[in-house]
C-alpha atoms as a PDB file:
ATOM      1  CA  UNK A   1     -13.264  61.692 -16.108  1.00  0.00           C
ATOM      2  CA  UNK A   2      -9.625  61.722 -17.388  1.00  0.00           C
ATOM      3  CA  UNK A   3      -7.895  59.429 -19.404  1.00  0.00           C
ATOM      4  CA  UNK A   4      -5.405  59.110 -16.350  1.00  0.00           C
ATOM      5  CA  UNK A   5      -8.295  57.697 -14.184  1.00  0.00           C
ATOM      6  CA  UNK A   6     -10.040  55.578 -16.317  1.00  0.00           C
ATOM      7  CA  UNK A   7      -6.899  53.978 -16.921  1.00  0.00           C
ATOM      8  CA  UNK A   8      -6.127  53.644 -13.327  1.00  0.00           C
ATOM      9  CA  UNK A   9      -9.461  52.228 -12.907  1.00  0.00           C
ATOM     10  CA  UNK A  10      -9.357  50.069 -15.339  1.00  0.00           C
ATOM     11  CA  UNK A  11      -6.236  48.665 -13.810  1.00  0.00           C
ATOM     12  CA  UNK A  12      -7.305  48.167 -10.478  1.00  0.00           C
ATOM     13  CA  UNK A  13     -10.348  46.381 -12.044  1.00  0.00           C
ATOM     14  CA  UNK A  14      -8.419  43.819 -14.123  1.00  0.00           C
ATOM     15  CA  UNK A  15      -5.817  43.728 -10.973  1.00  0.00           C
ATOM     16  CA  UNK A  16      -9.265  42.342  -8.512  1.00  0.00           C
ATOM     17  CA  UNK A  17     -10.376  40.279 -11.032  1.00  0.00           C
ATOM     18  CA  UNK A  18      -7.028  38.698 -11.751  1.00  0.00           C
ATOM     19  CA  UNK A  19      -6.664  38.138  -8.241  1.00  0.00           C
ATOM     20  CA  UNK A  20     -10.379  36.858  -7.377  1.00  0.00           C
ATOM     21  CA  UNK A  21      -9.819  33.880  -9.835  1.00  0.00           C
ATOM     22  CA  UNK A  22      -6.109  33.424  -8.737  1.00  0.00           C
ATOM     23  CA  UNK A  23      -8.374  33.078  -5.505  1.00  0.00           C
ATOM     24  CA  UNK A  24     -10.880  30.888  -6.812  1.00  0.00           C
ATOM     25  CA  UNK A  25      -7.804  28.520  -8.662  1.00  0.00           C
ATOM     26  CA  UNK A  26      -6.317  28.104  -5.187  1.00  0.00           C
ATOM     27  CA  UNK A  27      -9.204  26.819  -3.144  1.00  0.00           C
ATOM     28  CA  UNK A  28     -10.892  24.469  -6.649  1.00  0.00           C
ATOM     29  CA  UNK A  29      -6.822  23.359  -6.101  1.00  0.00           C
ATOM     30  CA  UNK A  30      -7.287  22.756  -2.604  1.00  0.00           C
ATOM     31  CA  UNK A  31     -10.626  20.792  -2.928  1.00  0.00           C
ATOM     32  CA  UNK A  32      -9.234  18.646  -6.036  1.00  0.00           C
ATOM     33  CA  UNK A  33      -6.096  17.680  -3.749  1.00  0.00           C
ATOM     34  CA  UNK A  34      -9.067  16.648  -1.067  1.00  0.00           C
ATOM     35  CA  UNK A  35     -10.484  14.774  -3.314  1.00  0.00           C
ATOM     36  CA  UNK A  36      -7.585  12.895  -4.662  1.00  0.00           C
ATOM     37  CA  UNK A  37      -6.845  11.443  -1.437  1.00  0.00           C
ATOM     38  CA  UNK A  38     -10.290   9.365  -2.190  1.00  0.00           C
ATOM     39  CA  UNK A  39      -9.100   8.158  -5.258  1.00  0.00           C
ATOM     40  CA  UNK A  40      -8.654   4.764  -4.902  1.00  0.00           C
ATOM     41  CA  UNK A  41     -12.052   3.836  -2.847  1.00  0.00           C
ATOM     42  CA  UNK A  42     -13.791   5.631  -6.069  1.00  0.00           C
ATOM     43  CA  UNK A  43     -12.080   3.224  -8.872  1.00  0.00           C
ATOM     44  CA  UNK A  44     -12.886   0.181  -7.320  1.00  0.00           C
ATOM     45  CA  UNK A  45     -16.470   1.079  -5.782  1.00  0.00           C
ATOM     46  CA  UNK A  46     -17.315   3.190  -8.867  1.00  0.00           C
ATOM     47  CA  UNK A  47     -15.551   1.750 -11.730  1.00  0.00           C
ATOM     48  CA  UNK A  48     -13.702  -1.981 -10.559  1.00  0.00           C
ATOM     49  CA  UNK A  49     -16.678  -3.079  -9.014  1.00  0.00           C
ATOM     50  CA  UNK A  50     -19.529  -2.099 -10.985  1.00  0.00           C
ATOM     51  CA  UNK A  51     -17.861  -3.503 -14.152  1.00  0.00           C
ATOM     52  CA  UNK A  52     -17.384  -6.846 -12.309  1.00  0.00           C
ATOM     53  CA  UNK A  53     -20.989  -7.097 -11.265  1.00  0.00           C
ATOM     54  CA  UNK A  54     -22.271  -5.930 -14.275  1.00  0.00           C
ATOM     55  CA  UNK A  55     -20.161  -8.453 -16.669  1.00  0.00           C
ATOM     56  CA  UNK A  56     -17.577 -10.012 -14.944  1.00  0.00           C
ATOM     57  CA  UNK A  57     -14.872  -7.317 -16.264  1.00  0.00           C
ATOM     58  CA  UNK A  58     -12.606  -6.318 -13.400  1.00  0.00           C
ATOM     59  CA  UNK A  59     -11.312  -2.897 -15.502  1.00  0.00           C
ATOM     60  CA  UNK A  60      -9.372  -1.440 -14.980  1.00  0.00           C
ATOM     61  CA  UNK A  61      -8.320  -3.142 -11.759  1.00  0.00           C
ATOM     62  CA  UNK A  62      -6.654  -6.652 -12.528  1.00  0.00           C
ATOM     63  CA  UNK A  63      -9.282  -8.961 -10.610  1.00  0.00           C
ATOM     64  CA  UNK A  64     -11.727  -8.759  -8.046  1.00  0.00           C
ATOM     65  CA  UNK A  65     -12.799 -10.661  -5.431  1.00  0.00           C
ATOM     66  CA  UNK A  66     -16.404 -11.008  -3.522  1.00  0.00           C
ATOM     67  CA  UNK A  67     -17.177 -12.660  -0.364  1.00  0.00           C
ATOM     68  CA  UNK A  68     -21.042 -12.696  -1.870  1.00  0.00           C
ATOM     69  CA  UNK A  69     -22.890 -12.164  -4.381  1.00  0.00           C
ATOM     70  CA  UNK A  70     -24.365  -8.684  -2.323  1.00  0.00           C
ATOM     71  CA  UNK A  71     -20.636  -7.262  -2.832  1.00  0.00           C
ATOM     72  CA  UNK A  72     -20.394  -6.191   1.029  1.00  0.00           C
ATOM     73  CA  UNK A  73     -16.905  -7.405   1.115  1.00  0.00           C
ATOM     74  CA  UNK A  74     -14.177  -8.296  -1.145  1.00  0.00           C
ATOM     75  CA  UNK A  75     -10.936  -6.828  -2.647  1.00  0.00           C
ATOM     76  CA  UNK A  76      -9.263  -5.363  -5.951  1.00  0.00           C
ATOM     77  CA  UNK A  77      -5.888  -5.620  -7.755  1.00  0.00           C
ATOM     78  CA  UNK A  78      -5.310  -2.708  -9.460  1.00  0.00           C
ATOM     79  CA  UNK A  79      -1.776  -1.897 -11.063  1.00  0.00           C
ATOM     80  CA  UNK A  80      -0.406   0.794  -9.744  1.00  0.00           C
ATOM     81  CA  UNK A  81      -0.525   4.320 -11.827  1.00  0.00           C
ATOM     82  CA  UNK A  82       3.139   4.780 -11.872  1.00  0.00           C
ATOM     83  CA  UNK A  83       4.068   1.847 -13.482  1.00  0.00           C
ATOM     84  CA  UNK A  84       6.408  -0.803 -13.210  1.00  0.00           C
ATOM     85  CA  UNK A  85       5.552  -4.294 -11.097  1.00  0.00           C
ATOM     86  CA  UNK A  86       4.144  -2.500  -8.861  1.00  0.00           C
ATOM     87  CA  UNK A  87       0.458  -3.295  -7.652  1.00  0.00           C
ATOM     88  CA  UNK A  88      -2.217  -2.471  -4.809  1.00  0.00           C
ATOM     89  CA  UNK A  89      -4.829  -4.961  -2.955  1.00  0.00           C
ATOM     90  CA  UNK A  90      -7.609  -2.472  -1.862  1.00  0.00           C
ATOM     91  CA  UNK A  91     -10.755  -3.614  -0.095  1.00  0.00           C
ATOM     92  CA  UNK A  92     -14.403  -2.946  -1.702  1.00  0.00           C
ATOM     93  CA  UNK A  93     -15.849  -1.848   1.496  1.00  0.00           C
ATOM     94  CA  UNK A  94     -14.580   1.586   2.862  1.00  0.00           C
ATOM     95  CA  UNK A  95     -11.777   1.173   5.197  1.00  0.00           C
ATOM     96  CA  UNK A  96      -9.229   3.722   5.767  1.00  0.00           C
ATOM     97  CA  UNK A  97      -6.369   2.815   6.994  1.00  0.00           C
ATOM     98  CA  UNK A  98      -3.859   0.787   9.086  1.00  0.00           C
ATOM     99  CA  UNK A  99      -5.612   2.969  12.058  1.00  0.00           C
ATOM    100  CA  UNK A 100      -9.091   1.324  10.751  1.00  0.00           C
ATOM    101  CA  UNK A 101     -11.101  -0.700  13.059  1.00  0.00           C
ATOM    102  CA  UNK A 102     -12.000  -2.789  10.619  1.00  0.00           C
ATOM    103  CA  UNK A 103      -8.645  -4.561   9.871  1.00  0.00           C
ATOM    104  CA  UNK A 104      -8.634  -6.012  13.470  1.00  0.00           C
ATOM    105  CA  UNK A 105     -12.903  -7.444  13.415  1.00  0.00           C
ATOM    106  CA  UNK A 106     -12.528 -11.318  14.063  1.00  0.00           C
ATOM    107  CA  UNK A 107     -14.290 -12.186  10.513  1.00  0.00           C
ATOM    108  CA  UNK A 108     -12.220  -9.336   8.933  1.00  0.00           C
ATOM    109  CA  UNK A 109     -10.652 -10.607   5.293  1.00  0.00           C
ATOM    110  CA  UNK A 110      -7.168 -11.091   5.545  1.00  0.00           C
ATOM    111  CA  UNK A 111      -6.254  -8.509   3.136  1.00  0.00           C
ATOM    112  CA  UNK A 112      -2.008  -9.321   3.589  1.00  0.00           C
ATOM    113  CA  UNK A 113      -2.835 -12.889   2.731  1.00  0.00           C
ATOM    114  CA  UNK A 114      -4.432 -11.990  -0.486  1.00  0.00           C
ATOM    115  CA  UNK A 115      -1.894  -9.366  -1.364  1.00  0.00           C
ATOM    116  CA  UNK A 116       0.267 -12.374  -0.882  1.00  0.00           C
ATOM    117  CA  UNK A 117      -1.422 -14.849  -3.364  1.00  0.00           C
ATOM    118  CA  UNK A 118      -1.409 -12.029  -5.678  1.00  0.00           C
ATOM    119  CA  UNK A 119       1.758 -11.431  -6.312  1.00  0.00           C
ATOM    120  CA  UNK A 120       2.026 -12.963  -9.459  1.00  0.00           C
ATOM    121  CA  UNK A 121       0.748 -10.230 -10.808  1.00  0.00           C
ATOM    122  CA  UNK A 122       4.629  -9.422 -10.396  1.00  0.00           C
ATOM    123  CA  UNK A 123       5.567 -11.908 -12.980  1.00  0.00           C
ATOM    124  CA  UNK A 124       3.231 -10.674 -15.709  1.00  0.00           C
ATOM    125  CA  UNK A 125       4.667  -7.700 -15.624  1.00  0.00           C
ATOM    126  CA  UNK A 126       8.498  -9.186 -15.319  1.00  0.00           C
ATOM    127  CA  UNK A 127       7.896 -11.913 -17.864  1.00  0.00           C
ATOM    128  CA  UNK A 128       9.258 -14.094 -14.924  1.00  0.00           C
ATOM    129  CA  UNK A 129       8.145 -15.183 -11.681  1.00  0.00           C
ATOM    130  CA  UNK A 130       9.660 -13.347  -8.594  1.00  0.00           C
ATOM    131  CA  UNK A 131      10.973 -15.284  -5.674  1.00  0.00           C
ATOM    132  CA  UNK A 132       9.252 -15.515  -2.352  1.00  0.00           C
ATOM    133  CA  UNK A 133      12.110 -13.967  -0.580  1.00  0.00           C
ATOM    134  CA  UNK A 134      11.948 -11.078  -3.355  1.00  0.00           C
ATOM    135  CA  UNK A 135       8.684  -9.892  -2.842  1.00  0.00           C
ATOM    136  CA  UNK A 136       7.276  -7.795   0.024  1.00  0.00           C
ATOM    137  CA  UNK A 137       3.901  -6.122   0.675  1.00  0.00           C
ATOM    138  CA  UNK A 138       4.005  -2.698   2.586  1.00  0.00           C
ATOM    139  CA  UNK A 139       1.036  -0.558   4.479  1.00  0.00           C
ATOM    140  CA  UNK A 140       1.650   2.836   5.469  1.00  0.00           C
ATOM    141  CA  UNK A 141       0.970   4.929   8.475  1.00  0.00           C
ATOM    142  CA  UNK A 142      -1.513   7.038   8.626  1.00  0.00           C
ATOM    143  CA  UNK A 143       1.099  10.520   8.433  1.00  0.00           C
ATOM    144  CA  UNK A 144       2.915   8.699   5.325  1.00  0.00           C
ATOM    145  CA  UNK A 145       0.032   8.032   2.967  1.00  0.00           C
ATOM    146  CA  UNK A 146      -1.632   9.923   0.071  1.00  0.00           C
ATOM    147  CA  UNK A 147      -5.103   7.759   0.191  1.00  0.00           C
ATOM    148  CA  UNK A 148      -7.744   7.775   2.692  1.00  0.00           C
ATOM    149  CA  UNK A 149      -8.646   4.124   1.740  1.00  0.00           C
ATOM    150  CA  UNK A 150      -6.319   0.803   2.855  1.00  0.00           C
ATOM    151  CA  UNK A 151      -4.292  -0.200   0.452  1.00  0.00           C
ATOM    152  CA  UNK A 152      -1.477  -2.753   0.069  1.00  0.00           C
ATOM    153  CA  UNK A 153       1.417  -2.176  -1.982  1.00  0.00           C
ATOM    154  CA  UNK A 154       2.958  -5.451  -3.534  1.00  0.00           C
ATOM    155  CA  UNK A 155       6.364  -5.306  -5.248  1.00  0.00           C
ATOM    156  CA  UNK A 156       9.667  -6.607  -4.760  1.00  0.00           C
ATOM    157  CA  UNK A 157      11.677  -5.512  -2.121  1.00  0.00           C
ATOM    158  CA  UNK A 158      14.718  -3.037  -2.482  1.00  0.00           C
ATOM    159  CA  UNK A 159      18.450  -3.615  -1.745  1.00  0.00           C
ATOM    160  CA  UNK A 160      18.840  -2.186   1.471  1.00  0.00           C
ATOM    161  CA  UNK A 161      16.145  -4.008   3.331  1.00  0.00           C
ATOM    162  CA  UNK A 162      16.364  -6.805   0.987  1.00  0.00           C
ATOM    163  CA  UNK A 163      20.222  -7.305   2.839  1.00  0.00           C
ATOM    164  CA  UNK A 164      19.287  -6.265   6.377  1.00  0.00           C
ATOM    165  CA  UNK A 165      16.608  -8.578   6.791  1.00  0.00           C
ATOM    166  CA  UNK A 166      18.269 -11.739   5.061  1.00  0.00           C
ATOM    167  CA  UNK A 167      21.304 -10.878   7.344  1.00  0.00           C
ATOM    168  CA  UNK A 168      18.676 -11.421  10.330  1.00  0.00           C
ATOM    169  CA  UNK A 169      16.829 -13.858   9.080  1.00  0.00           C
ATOM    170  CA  UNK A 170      17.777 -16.546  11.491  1.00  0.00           C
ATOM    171  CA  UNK A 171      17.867 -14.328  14.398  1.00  0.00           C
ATOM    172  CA  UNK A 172      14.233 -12.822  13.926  1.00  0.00           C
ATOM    173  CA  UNK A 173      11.630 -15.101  16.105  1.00  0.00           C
ATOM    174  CA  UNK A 174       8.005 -15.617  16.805  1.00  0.00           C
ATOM    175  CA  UNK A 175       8.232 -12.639  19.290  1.00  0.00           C
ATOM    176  CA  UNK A 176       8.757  -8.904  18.418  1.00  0.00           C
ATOM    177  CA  UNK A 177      12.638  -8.204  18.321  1.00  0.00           C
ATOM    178  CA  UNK A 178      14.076  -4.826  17.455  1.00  0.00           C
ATOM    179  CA  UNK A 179      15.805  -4.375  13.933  1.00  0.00           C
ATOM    180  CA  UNK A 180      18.126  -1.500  12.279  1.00  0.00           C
ATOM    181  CA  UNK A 181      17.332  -0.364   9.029  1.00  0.00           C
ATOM    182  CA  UNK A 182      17.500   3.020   7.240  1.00  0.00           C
ATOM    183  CA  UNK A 183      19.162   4.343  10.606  1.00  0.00           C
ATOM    184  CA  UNK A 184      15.981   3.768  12.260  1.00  0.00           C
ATOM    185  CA  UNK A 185      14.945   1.213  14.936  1.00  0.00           C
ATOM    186  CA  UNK A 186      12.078  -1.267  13.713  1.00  0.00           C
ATOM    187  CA  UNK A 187      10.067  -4.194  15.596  1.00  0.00           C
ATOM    188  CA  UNK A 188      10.918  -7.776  13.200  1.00  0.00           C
ATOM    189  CA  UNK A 189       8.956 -10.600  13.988  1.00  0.00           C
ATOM    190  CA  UNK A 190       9.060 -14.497  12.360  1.00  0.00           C
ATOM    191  CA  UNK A 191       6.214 -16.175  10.903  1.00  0.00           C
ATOM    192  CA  UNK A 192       6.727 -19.573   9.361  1.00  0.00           C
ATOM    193  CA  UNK A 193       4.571 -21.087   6.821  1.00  0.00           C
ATOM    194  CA  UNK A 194       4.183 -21.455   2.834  1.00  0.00           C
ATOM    195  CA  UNK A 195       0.913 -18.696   3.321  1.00  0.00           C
ATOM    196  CA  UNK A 196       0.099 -16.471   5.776  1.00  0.00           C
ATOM    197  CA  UNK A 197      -3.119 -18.463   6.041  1.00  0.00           C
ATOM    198  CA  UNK A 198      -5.251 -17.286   9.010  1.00  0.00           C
ATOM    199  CA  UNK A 199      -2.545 -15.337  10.470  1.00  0.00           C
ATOM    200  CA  UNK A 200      -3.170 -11.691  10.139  1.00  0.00           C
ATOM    201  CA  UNK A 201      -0.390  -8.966  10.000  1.00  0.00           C
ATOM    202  CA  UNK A 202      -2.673  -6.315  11.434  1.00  0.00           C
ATOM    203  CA  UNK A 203      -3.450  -8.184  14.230  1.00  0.00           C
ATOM    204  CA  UNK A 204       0.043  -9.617  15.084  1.00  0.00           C
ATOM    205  CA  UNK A 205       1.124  -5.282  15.076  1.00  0.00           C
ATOM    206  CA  UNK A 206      -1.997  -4.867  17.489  1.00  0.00           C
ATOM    207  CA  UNK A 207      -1.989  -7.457  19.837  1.00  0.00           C
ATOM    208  CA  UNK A 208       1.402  -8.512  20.571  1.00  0.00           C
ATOM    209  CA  UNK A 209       3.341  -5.502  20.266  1.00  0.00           C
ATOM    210  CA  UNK A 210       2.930  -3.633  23.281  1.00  0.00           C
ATOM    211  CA  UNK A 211       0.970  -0.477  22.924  1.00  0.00           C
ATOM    212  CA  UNK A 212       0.241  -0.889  18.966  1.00  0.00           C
ATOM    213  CA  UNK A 213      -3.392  -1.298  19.152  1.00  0.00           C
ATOM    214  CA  UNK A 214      -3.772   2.102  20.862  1.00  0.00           C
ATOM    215  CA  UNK A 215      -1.620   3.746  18.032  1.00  0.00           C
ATOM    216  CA  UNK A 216      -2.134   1.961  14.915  1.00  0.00           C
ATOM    217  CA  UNK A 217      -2.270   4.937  12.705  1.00  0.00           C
ATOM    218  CA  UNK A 218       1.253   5.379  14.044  1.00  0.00           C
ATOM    219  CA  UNK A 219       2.401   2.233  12.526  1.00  0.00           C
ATOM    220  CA  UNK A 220       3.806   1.360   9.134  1.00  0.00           C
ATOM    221  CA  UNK A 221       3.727  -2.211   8.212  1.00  0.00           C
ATOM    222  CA  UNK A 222       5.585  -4.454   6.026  1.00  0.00           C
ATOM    223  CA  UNK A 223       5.418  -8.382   4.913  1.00  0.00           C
ATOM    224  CA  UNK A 224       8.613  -9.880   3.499  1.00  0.00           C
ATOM    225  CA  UNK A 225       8.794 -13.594   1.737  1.00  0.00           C
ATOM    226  CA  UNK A 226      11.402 -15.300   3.048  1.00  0.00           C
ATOM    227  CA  UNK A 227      13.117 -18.618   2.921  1.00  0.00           C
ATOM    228  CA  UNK A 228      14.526 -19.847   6.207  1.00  0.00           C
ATOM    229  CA  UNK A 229      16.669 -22.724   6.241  1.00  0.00           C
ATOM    230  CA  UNK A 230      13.932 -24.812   8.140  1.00  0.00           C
ATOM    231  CA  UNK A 231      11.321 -23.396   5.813  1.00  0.00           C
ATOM    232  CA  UNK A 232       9.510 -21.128   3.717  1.00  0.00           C
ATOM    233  CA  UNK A 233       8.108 -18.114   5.559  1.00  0.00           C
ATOM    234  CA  UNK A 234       7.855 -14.289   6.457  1.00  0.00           C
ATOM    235  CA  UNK A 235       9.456 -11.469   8.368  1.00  0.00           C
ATOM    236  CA  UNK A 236       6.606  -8.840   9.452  1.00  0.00           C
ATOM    237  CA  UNK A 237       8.302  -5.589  10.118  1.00  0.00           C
ATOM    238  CA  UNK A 238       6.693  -2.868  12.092  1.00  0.00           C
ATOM    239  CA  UNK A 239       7.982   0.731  13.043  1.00  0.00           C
ATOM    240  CA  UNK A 240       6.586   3.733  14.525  1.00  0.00           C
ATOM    241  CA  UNK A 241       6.840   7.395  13.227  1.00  0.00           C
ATOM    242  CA  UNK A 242       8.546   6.361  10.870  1.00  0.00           C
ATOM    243  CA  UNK A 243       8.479   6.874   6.773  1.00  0.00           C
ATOM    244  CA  UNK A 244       5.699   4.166   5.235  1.00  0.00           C
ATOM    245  CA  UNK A 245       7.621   0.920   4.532  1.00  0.00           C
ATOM    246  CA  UNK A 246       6.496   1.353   0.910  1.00  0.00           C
ATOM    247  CA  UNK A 247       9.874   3.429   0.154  1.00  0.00           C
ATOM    248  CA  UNK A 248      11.335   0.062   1.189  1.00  0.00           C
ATOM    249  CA  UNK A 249       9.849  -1.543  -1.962  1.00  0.00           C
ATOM    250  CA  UNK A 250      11.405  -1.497  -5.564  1.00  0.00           C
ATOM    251  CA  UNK A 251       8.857  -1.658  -8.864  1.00  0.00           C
ATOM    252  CA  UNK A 252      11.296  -2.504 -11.150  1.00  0.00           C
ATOM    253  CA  UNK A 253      12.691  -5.700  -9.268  1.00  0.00           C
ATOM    254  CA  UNK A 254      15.902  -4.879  -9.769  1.00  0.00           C
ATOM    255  CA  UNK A 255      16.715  -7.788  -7.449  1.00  0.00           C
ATOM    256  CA  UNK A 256      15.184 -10.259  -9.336  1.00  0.00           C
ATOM    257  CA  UNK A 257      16.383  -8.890 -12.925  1.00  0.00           C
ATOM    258  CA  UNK A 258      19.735  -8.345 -12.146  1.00  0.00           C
ATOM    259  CA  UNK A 259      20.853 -11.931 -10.063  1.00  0.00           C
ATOM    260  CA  UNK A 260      19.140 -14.031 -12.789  1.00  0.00           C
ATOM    261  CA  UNK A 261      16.317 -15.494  -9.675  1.00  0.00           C
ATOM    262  CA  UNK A 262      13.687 -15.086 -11.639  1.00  0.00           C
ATOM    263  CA  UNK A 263      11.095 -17.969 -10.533  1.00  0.00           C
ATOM    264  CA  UNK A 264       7.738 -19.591 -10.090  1.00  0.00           C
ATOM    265  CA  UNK A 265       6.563 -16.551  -8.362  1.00  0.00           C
ATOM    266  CA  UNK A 266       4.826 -19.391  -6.053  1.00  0.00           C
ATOM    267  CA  UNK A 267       7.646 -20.629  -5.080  1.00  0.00           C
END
């Protein structure tokens, strides 16, 4: 065989192997990106929750909560990996999404409510408490989301929506009402209280917006602290096909920092 061949050979065997692994890099690429979308139900069912039962060490979540001592249902703070004031509430039991079942069962946790109470998880990280009408707590829709388990996000809200929905404030009642934002149309409704209590966001979206409960995974939802002038409450924002609400939100507070409102974050 000539040198000429061998070479050529040669070539075409280093250019098939070359291109087998490029192959193989690809579709281990493909499968880790798969599997990242599960990364948050791992953490706290693998790591959160078996350090908590084990010796009452949430890590590397912030806290955890159990209904029981069997661990069938419960929740996790866990600071969110890009930093900043910026944290999730993530139930213990597999659940989804917004588009989950689950969120709507009649002894179903009110996961917005606790994402609520923990917002002062906010203030550790500010060295200050935030104010109520500060802080909002976003879900996205199903298209808009890079985990396949429910998560809340909790930070303070950003300028834009910050403005819009103060401006509105007094306008937004106790029924769904249409609100402008971003250049899109969104669904405000008023909720009045010092806690959300027993009232839950997911089910206000389902059964009293027309239509919701048959397209939940549609839906991106957002909580807003507000102070009306007749009392403390919230604005619950919905919209469909839309971007998730969570690009609403702003982990370094810049509202808080820069206006010198920096509270009891119970306020």
């Amino acid at each position: 065989m000539s040198n000429l061949i061998r070479i050529s050979l040669a070539t075409r065997v280093r250019s098939t192997a070359l291109a087998t692994i490029a192959a193989a890099t690809t579709v281990a690429a493909g499968h880790a990106h798969a599997a990242d979308r599960n990364a948050l139900r791992e953490i706290v069912q693998d790591e959160c929750l078996v350090h908590w039962l084990q010796r009452q060490d949430p890590a590397p979540c912030e806290r955890v909560y159990l209904t029981d001592a069997r661990a069938r249902d419960g929740y996790a703070v866990l600071a969110d990996r890009k930093g900043g004031a910026h944290f999730l509430l993530i139930p213990v039991k597999t659940i989804s999404g917004i588009e989950s079942p689950e969120v709507l069962e009649p002894q179903a946790l009110n996961y917005f409510a606790a994402a609520w109470q923990a917002r002062d998880r906010l203030g550790a990280v500010l060295g200050h408490g935030v104010h109520r009408g500060d802080v909002g707590l976003a879900v996205n829709p199903q298209h808009g989301r890079g985990q396949d388990q429910l998560h809340i996000h909790i930070e303070c809200l950003g300028g834009e929506v910050h403005g819009v929905l103060h401006a509105a404030a007094e306008r937004v009642s106790d029924h769904w009402s249409t609100i402008n934002l971003a250049g899109r149309q969104y669904q405000a409704l008023r909720v009045v209280g010092e806690e959300l209590g027993a009232i839950n966001p997911f089910g206000l979206l389902a059964h009293r917006l027309p239509g919701a409960a048959q397209e939940m995974g549609s839906y991106t939802l957002m909580v807003a602290g507000m102070q009306f002038k007749d009392g403390p409450g919230f604005i619950v924002l919905a919209g469909k096909d839309v971007p998730g609400a969570e690009l609403f939100l702003d982990s370094t507070c810049a509202l808080a920092e820069g206006d010198g409102r920096g509270v009891d974050a119970r306020e």
